[in-house]
C-alpha atoms as a PDB file:
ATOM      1  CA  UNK A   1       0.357   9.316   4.246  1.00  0.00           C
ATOM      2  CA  UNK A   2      -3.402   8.403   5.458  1.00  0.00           C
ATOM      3  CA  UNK A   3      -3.334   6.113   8.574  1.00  0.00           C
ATOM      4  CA  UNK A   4      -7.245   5.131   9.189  1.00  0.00           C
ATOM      5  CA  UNK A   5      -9.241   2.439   8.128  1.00  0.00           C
ATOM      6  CA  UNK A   6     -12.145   1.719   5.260  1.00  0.00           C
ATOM      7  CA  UNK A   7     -14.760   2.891   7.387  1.00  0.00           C
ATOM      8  CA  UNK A   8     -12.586   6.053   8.574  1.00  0.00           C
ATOM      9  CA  UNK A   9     -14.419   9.614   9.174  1.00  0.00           C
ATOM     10  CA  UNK A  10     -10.882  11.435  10.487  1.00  0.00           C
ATOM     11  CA  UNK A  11      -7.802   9.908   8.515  1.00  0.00           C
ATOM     12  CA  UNK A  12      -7.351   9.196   4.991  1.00  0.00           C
ATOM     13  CA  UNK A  13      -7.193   5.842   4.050  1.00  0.00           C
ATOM     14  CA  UNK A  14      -4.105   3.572   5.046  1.00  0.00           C
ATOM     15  CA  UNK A  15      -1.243   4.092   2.468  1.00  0.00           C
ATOM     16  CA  UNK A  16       2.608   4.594   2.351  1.00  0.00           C
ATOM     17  CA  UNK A  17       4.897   6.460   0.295  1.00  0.00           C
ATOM     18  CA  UNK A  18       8.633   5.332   0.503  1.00  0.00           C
ATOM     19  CA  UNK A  19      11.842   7.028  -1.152  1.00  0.00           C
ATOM     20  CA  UNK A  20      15.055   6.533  -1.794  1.00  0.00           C
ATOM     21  CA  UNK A  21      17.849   9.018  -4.165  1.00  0.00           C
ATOM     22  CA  UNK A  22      15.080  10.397  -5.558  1.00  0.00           C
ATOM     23  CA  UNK A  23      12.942   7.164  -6.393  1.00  0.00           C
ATOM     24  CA  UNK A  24       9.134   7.315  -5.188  1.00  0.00           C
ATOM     25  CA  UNK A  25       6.883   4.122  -4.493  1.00  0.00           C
ATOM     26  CA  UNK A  26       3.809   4.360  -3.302  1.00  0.00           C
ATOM     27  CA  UNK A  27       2.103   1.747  -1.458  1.00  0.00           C
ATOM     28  CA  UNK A  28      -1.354   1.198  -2.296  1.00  0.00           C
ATOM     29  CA  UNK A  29      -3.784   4.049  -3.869  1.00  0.00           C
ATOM     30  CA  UNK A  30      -7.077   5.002  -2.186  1.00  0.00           C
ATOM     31  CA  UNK A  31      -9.969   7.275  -2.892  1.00  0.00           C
ATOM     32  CA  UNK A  32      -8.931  10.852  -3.961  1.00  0.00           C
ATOM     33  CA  UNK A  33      -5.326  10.001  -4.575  1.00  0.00           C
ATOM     34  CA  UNK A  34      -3.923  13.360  -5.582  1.00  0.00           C
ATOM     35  CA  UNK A  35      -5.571  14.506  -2.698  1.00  0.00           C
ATOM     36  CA  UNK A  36      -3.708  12.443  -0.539  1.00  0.00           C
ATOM     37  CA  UNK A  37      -0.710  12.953  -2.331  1.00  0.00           C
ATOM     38  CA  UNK A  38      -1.012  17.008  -2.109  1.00  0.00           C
ATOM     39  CA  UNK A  39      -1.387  16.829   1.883  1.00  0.00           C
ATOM     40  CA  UNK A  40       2.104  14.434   1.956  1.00  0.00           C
ATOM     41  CA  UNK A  41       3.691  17.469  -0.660  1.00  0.00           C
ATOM     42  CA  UNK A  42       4.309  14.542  -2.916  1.00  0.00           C
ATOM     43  CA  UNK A  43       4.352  14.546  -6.598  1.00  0.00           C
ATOM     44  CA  UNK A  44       5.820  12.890  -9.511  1.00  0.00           C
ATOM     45  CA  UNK A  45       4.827   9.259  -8.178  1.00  0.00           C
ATOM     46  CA  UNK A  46       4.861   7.265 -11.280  1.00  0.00           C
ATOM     47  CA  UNK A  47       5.319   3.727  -9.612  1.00  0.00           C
ATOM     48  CA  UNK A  48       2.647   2.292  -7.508  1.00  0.00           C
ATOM     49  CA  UNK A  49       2.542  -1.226  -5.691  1.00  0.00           C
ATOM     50  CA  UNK A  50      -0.756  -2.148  -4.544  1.00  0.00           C
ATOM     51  CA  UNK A  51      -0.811  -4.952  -1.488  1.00  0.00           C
ATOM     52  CA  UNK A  52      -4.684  -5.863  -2.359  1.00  0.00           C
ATOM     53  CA  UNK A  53      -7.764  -5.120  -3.917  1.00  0.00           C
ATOM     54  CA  UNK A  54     -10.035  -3.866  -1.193  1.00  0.00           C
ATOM     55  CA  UNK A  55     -11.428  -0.571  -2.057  1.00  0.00           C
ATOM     56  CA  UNK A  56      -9.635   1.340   0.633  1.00  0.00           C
ATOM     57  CA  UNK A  57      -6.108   0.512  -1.174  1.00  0.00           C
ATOM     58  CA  UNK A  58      -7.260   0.375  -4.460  1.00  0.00           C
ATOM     59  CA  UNK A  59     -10.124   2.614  -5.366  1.00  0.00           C
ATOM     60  CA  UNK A  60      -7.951   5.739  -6.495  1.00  0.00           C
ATOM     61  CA  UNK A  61      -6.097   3.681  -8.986  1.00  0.00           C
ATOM     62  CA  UNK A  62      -8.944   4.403 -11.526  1.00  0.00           C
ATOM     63  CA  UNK A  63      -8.057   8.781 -11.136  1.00  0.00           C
ATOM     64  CA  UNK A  64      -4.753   8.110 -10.871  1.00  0.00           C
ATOM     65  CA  UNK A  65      -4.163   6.448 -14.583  1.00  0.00           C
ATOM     66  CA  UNK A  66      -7.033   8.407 -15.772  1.00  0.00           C
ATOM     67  CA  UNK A  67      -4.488  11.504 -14.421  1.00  0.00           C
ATOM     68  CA  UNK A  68      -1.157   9.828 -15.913  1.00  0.00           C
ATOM     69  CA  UNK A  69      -2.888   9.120 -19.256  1.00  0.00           C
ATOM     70  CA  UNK A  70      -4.892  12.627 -19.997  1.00  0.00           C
ATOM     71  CA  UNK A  71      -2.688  15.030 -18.257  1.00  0.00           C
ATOM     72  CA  UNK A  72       0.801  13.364 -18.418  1.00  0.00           C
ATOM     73  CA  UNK A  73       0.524  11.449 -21.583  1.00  0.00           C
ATOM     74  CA  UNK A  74       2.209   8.447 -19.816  1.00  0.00           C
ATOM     75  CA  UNK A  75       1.494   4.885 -18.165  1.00  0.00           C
ATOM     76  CA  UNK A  76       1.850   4.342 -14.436  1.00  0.00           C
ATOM     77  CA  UNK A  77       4.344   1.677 -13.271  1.00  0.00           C
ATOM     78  CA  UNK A  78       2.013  -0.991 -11.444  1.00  0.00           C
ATOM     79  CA  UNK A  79       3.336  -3.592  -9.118  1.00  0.00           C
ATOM     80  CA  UNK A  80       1.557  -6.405  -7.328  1.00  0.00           C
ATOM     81  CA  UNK A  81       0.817 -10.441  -6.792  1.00  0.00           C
ATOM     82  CA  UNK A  82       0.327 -12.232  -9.581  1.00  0.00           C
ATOM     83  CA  UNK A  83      -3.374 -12.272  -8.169  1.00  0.00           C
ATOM     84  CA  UNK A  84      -4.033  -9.328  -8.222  1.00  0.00           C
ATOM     85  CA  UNK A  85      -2.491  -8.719 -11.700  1.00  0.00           C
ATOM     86  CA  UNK A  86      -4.945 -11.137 -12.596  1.00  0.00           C
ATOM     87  CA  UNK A  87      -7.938  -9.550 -11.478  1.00  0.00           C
ATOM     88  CA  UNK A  88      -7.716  -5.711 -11.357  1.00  0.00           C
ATOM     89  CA  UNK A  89      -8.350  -4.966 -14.679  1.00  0.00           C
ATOM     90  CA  UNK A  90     -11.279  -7.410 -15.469  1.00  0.00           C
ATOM     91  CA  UNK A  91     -12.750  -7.233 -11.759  1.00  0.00           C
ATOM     92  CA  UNK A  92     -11.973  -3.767 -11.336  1.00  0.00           C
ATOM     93  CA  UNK A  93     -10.755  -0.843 -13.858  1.00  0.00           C
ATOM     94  CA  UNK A  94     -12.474  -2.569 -16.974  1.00  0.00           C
ATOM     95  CA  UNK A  95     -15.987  -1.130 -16.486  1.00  0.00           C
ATOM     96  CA  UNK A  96     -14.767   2.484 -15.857  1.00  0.00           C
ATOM     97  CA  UNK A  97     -11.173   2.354 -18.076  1.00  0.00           C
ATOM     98  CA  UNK A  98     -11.904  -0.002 -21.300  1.00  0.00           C
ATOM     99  CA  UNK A  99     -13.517   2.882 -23.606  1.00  0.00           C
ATOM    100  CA  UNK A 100     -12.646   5.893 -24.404  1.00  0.00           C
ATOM    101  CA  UNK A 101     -14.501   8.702 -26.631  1.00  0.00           C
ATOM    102  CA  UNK A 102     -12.144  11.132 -28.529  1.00  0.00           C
ATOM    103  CA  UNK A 103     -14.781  13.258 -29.344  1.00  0.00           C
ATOM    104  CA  UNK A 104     -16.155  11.384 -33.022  1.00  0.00           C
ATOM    105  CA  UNK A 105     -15.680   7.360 -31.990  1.00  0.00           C
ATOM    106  CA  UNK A 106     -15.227   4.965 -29.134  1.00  0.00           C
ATOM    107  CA  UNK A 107     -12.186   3.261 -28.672  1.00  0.00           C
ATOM    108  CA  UNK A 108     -11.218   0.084 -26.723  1.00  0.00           C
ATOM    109  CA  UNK A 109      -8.713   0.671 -24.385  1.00  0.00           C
ATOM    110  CA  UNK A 110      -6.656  -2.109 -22.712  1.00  0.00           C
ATOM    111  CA  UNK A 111      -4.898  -2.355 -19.189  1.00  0.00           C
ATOM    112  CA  UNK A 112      -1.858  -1.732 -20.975  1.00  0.00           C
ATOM    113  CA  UNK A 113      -2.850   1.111 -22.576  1.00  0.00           C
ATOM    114  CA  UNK A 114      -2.726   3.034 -18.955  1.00  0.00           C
ATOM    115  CA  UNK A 115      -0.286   0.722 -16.795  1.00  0.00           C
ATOM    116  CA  UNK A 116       3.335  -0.847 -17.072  1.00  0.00           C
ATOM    117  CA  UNK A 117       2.570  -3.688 -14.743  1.00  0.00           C
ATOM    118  CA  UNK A 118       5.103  -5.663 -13.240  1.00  0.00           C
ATOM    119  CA  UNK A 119       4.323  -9.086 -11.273  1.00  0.00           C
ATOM    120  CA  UNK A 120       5.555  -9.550  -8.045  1.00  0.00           C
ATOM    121  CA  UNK A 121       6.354 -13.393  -7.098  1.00  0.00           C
ATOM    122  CA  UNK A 122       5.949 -14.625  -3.864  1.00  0.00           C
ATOM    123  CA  UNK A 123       8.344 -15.171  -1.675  1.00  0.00           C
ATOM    124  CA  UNK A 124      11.111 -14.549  -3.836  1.00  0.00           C
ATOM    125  CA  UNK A 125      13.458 -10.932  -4.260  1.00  0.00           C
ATOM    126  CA  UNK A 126      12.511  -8.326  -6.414  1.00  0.00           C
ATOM    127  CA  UNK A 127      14.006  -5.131  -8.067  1.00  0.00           C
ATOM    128  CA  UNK A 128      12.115  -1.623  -8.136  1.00  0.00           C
ATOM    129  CA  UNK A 129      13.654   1.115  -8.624  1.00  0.00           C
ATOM    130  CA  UNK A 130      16.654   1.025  -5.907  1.00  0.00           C
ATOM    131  CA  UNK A 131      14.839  -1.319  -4.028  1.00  0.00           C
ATOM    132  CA  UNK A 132      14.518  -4.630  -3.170  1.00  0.00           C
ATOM    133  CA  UNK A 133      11.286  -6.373  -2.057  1.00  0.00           C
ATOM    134  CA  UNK A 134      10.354  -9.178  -0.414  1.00  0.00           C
ATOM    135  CA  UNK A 135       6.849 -10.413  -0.472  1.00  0.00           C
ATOM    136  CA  UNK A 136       4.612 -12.952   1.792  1.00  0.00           C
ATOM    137  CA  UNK A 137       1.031 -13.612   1.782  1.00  0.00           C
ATOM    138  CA  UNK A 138      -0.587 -12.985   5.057  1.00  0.00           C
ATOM    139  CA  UNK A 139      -3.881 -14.211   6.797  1.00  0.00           C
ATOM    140  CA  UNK A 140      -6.716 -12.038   5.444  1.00  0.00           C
ATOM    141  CA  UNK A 141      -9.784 -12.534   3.171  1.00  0.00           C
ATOM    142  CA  UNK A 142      -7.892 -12.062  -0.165  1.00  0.00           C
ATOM    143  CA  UNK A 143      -4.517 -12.377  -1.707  1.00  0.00           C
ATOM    144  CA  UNK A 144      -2.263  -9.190   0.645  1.00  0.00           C
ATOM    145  CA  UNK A 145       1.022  -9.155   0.037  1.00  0.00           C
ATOM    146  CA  UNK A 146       3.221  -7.939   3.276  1.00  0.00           C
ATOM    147  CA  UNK A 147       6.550  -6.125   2.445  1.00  0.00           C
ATOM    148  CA  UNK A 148      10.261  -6.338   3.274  1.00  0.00           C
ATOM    149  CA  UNK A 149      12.226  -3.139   1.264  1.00  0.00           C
ATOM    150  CA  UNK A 150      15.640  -1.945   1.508  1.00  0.00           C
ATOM    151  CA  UNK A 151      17.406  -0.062   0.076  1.00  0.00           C
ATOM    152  CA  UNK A 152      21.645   0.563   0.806  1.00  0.00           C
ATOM    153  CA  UNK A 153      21.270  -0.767   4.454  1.00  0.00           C
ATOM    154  CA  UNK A 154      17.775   0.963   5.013  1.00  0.00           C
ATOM    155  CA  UNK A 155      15.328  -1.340   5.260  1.00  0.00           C
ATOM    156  CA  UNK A 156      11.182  -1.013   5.996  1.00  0.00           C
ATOM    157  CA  UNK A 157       8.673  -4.212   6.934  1.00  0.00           C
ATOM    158  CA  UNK A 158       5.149  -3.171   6.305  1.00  0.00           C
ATOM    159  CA  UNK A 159       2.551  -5.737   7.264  1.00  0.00           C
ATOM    160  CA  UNK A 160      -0.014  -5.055   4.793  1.00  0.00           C
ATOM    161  CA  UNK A 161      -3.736  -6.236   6.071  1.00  0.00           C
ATOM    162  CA  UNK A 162      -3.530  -9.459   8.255  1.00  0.00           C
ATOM    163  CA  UNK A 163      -5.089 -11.273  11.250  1.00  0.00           C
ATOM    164  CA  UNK A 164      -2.336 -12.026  13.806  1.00  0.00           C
ATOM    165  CA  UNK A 165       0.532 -14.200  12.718  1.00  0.00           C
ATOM    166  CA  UNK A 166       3.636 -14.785  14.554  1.00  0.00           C
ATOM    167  CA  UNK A 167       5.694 -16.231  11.093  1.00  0.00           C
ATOM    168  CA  UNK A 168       4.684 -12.710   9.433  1.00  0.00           C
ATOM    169  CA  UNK A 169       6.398 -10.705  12.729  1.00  0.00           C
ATOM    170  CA  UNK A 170       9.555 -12.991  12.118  1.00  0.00           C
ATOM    171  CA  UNK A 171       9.782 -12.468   8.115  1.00  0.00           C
ATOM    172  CA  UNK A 172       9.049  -8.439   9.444  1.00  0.00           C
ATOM    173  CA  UNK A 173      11.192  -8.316  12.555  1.00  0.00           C
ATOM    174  CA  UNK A 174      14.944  -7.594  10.920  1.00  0.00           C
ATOM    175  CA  UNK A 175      13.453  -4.533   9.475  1.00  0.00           C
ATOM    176  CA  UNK A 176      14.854  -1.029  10.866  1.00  0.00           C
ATOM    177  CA  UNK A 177      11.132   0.260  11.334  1.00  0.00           C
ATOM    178  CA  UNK A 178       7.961  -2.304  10.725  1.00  0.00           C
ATOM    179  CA  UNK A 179       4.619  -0.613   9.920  1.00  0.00           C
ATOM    180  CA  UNK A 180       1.945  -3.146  11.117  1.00  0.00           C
ATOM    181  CA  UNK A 181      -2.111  -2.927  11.133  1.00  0.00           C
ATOM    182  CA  UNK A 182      -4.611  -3.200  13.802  1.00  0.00           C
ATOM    183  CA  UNK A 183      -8.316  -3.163  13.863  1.00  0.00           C
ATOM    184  CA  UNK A 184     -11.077  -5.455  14.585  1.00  0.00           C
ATOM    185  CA  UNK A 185     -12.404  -8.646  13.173  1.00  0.00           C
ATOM    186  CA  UNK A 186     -10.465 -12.215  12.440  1.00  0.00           C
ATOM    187  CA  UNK A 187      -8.914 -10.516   9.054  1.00  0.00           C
ATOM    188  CA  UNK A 188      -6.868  -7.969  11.015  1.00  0.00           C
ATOM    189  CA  UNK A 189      -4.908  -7.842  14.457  1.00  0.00           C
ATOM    190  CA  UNK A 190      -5.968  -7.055  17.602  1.00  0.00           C
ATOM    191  CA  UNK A 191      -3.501  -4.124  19.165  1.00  0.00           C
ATOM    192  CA  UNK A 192      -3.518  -6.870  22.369  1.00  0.00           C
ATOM    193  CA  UNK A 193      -1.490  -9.056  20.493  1.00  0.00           C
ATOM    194  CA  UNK A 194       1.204  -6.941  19.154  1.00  0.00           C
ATOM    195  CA  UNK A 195       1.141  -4.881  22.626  1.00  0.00           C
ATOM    196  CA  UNK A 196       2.622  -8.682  23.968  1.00  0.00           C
ATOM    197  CA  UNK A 197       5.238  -8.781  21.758  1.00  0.00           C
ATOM    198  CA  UNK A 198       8.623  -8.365  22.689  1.00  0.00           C
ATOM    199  CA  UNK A 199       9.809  -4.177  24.419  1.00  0.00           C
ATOM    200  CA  UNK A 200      12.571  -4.315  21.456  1.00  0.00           C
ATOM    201  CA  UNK A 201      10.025  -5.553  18.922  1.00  0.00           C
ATOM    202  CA  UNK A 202       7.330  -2.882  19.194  1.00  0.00           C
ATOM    203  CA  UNK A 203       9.992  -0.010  19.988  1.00  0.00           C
ATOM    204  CA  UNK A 204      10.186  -0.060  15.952  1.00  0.00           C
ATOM    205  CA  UNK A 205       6.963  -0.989  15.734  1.00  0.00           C
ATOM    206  CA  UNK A 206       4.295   2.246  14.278  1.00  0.00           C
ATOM    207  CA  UNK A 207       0.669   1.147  13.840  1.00  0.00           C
ATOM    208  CA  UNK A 208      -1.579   2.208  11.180  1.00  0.00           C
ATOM    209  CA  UNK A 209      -5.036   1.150   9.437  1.00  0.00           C
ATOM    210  CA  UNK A 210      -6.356   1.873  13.291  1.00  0.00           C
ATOM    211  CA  UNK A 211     -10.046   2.600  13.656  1.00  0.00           C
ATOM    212  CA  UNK A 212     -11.088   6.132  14.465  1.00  0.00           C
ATOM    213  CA  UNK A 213     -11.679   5.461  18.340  1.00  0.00           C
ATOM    214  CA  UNK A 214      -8.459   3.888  18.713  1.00  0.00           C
ATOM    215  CA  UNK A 215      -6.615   5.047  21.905  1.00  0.00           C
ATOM    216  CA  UNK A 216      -3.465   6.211  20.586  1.00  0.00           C
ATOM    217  CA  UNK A 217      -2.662   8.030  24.178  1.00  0.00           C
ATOM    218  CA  UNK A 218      -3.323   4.543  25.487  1.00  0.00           C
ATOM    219  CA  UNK A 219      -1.354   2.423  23.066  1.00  0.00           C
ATOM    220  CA  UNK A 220       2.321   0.882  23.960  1.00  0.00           C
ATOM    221  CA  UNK A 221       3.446   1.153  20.492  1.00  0.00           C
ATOM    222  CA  UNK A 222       3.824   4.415  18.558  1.00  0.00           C
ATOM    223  CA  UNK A 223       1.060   5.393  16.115  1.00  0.00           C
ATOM    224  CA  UNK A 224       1.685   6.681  12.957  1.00  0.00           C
ATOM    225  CA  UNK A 225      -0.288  10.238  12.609  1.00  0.00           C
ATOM    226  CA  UNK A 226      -0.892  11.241   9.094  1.00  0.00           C
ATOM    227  CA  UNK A 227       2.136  12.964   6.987  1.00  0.00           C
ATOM    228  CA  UNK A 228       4.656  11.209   9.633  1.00  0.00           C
ATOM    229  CA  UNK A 229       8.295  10.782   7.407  1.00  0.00           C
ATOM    230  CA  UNK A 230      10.399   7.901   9.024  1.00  0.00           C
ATOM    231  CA  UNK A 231      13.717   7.481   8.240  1.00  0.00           C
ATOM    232  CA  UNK A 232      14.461   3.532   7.878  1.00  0.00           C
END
């Protein structure tokens, strides 16, 4: 769905949406979420996986229960690290999602009240939906979890936010398409770096999270553009 970075004046924020027989997960949840969603002609997303807690993949999460518990009368399906299980309601949805007013009293709500969240070990397989994901940590300034999903011989590696690191590529490379990040800083990777990697490597290689005055045109690997569908 959105391809840019945090600081992005052209592309919505970096997120995915990936689907299988009719099952929806969407990858991370940034600012104006239904938004987003509307552009991709997505709806009924009830199960969300968020990679990290920087504000670019996490600040529509607040809407988008808000959304599912006013207007749907139902919890969203929340996956993610044990990390960031630990920290997203007290760090970040408490102050905006633990009271309520029904119109006479204020009410304490709790995380659970709005999510059905589901920890995601490290390292290890899990089950959503049709799919099963593997997680790793990767190099960047807080807990990011990269991706490995498949899903009846389809499978997708998405790198999540991460400096350069040649033992993510491997856990990424078996993938039928990888999704990997570039920008600037020591937190993400340089597109010089990937753009070294092995011709049969970055042919299913698609970039995204690239700054606005990224070269696309220029670039060896294929960029994502906004609303792209890939078939895995």
């Amino acid at each position: 769905m959105g391809v840019g970075d945090a600081f992005s004046e052209l592309y919505d924020t970096s997120a995915l949406l990936v689907e299988y027989d009719g099952f929806r997960l969407a990858i991370d949840c940034p600012d104006s979420y239904r938004r987003v969603l509307a552009k991709s002609h997505a709806k009924d997303v009830d199960h969300v996986l968020i990679t990290h807690l920087h504000g670019d993949h996490v600040n529509g999460l607040e809407g988008y229960g808000f959304f599912k518990h006013f207007a749907e009368d139902k919890r969203l399906s929340l996956y993610a690290s044990p990390e960031v299980l630990a920290d997203i309601w007290p760090r970040r949805l408490a102050a905006s999602m633990s009271e309520l007013y029904d119109g006479q009293r204020t009410r304490e709500m709790r995380f659970a009240d709005y999510f059905d969240a589901r920890a995601l070990p490290w390292e290890r397989c899990a089950e959503v939906g049709p799919f099963r994901i593997r997680t790793r940590r990767t190099l960047h300034h807080i807990p990011t979890t990269a991706l490995f999903i498949e899903a009846d011989g389809h499978s997708l590696g998405y790198s999540a936010d991460t400096a350069f690191d040649p033992s993510l590529i491997e856990f990424l490379e078996p993938a039928n398409v990888i999704v990997h990040e570039t920008n600037l800083g020591p937190a993400h990777t340089p597109y010089e770096r990937l753009a070294e990697l092995p011709a049969a490597l970055r042919e299913k290689m698609r970039l995204i999270h690239y700054p606005d005055f990224f070269d696309a045109h220029a670039s060896t690997i294929r960029v994502l553009r906004q609303g792209d569908v890939l078939q895995g």
